[in-house]
N, C-alpha and C. Protein backbone atom coordinates (compact mmCIF):
# COMPACT_ATOMS: atom_id res chain seq x y z
N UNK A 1 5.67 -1.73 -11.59
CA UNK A 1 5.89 -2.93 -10.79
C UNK A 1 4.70 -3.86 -10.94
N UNK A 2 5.12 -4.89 -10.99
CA UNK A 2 3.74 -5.99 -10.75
C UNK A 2 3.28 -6.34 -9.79
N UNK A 3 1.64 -6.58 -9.85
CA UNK A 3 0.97 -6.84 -8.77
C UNK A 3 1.22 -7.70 -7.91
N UNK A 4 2.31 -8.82 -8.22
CA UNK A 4 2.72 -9.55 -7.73
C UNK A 4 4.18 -9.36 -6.99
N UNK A 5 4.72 -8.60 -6.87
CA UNK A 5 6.21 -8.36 -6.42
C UNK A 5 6.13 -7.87 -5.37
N UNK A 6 6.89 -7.97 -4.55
CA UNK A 6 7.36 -7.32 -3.66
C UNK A 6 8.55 -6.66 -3.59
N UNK A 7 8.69 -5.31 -2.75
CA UNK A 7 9.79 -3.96 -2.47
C UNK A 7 10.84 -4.70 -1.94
N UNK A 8 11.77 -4.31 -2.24
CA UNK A 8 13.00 -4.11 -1.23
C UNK A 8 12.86 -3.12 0.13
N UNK A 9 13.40 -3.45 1.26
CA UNK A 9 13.48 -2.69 2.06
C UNK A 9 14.14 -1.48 1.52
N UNK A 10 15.17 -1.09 0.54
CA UNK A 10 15.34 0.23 -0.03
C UNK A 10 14.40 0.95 -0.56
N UNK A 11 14.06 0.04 -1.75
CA UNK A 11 13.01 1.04 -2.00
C UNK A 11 11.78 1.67 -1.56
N UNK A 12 11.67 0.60 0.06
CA UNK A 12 10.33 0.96 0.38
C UNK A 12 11.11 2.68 1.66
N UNK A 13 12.36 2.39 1.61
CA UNK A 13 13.24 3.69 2.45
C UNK A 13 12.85 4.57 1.86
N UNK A 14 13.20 4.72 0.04
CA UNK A 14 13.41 5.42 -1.05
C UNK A 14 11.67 6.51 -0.98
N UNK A 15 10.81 5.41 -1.06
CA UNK A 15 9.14 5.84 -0.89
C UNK A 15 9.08 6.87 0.41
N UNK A 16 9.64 6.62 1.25
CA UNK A 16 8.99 7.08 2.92
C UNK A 16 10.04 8.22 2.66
N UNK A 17 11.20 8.36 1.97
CA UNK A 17 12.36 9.49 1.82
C UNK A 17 11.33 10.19 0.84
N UNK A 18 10.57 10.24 -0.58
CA UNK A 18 10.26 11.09 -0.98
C UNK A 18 9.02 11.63 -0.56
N UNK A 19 8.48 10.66 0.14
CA UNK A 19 7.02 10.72 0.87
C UNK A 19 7.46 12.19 1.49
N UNK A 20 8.38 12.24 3.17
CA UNK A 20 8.52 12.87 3.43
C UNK A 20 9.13 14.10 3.08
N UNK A 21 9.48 14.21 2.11
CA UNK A 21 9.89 15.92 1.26
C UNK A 21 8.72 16.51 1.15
N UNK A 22 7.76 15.94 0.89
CA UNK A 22 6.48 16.51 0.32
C UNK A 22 5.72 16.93 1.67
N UNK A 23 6.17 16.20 2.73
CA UNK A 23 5.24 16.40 4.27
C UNK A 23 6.52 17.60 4.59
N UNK A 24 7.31 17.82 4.42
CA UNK A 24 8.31 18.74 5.03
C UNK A 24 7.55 20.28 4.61
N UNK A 25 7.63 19.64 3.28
CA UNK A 25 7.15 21.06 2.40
C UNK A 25 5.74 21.67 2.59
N UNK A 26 5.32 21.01 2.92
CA UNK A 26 3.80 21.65 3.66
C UNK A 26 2.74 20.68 2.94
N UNK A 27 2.87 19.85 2.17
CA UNK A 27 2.00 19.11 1.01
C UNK A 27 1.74 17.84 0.93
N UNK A 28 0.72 17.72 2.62
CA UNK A 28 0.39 16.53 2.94
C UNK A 28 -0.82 15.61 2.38
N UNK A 29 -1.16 16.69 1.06
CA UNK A 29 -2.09 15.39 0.16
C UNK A 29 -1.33 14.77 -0.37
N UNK A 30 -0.06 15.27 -1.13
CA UNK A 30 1.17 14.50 -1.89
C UNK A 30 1.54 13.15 -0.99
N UNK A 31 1.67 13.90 0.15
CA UNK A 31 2.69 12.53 1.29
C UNK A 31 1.52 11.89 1.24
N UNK A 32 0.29 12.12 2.14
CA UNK A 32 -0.45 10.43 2.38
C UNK A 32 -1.00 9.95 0.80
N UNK A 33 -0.89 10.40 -0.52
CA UNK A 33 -0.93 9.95 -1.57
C UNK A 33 0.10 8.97 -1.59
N UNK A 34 1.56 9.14 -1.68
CA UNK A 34 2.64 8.36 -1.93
C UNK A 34 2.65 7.32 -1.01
N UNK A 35 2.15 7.53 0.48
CA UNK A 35 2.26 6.39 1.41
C UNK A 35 1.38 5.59 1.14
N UNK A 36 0.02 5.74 0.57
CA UNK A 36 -1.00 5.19 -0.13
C UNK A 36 -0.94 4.27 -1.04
N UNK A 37 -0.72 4.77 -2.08
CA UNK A 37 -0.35 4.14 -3.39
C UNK A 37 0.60 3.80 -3.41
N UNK A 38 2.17 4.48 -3.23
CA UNK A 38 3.01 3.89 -3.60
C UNK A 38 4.21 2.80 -2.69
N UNK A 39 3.96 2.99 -1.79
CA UNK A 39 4.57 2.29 -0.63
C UNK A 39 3.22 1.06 -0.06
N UNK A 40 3.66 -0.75 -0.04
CA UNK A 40 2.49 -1.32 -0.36
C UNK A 40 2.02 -1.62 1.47
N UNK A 41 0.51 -1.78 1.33
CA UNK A 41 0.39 -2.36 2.96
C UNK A 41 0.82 -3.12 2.96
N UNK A 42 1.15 -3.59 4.31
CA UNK A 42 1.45 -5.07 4.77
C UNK A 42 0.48 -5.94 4.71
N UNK A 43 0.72 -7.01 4.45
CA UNK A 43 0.10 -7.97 4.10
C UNK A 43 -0.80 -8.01 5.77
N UNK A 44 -0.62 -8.17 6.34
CA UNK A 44 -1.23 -8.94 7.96
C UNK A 44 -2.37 -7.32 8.08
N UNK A 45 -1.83 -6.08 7.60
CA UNK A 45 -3.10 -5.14 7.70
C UNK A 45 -4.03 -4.67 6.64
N UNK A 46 -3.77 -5.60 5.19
CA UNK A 46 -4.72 -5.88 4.31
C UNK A 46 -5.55 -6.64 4.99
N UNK A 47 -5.12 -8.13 5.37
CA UNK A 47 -5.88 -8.70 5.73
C UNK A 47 -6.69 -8.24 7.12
N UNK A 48 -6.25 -7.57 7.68
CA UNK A 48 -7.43 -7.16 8.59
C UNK A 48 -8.23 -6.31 8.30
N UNK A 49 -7.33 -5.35 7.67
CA UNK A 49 -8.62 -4.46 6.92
C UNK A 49 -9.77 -5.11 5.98
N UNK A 50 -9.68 -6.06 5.15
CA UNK A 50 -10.57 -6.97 4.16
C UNK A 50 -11.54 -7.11 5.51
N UNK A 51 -11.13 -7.87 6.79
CA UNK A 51 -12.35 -8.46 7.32
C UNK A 51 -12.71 -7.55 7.98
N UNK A 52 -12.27 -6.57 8.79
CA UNK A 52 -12.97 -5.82 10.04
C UNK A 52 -13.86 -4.60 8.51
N UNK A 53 -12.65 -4.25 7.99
CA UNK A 53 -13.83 -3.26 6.86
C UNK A 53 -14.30 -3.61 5.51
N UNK A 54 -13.89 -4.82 5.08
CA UNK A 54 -14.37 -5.34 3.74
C UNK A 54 -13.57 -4.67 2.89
N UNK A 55 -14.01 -5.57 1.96
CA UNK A 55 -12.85 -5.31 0.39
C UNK A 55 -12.76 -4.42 0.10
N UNK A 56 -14.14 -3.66 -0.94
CA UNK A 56 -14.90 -2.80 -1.05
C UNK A 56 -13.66 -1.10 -0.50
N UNK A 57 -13.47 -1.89 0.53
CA UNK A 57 -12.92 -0.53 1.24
C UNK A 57 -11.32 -0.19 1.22
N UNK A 58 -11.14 -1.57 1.12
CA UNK A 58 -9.80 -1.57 0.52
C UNK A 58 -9.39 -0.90 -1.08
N UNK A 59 -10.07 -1.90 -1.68
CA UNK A 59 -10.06 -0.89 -3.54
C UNK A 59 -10.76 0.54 -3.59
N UNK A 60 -11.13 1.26 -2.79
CA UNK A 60 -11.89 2.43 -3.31
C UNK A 60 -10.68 3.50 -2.33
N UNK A 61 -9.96 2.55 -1.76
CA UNK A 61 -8.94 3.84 -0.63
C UNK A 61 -7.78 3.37 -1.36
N UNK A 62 -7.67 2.72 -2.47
CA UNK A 62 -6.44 3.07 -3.63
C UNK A 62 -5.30 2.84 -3.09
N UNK A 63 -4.95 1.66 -2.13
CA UNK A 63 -4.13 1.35 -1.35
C UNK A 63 -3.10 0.24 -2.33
N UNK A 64 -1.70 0.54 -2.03
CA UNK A 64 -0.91 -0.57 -2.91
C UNK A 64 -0.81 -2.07 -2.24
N UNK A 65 -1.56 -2.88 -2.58
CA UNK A 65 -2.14 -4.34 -2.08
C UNK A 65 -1.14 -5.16 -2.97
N UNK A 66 0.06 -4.39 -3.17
CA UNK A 66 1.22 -5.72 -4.21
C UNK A 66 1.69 -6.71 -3.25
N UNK A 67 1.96 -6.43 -1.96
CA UNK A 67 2.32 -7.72 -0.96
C UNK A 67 0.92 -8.87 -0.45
N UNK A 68 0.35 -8.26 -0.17
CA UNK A 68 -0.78 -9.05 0.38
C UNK A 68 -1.15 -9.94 -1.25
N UNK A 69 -1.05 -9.35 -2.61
CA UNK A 69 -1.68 -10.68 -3.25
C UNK A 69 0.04 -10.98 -3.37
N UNK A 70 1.09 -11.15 -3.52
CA UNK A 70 2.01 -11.66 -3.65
C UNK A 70 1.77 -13.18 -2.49
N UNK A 71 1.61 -12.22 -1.40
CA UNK A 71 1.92 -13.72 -0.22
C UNK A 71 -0.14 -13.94 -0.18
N UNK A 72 -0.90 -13.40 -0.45
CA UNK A 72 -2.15 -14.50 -0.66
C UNK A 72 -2.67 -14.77 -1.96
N UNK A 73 -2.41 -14.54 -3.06
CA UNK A 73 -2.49 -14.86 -4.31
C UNK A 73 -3.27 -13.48 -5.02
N UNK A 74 -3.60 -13.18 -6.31
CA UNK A 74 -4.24 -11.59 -7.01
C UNK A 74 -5.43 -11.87 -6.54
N UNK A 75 -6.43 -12.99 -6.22
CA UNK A 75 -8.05 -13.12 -5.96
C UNK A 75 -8.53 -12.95 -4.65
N UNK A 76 -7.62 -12.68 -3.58
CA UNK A 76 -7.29 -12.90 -2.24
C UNK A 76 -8.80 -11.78 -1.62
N UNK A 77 -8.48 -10.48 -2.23
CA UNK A 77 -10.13 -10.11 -1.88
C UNK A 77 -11.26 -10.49 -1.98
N UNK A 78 -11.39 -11.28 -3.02
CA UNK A 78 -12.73 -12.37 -3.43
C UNK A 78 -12.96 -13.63 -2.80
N UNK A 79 -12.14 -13.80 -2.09
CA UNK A 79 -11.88 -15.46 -1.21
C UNK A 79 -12.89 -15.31 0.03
């Protein structure tokens, strides 16, 4: 997917459906991995996270930031 796109509400179902197989199964590094990476934050808690904890903290916790630069542009951490 591109950094720029945004999910469908299915597929973001599809994410939280395989997320949770993996939390069922006992294998909750898998689940908060997939909720992590592959299911994207919301844009309104990127942006709070950027200011209350800085960028920095955002890119090193490997978080999927495809909405937040969709609706604030790819440089949006550097602004």
């Amino acid at each position: 997917m591109n950094q720029a796109q945004t999910m469908t509400l299915h597929e973001k179902f599809a994410i939280t459906a395989k997320a949770r197989e993996f939390k069922d199964a006992g294998n909750m590094e898998e689940y908060e991995r997939i909720l992590r990476q592959e299911l994207p934050l919301a844009p309104y808690l990127a942006e709070f996270a950027k200011k209350r904890l800085g960028p920095d903290f955002l890119v090193k916790s490997g978080f999927n930031l495809s909405e937040a630069e969709a609706e604030f542009g790819q440089n949006w951490l550097n602004k």
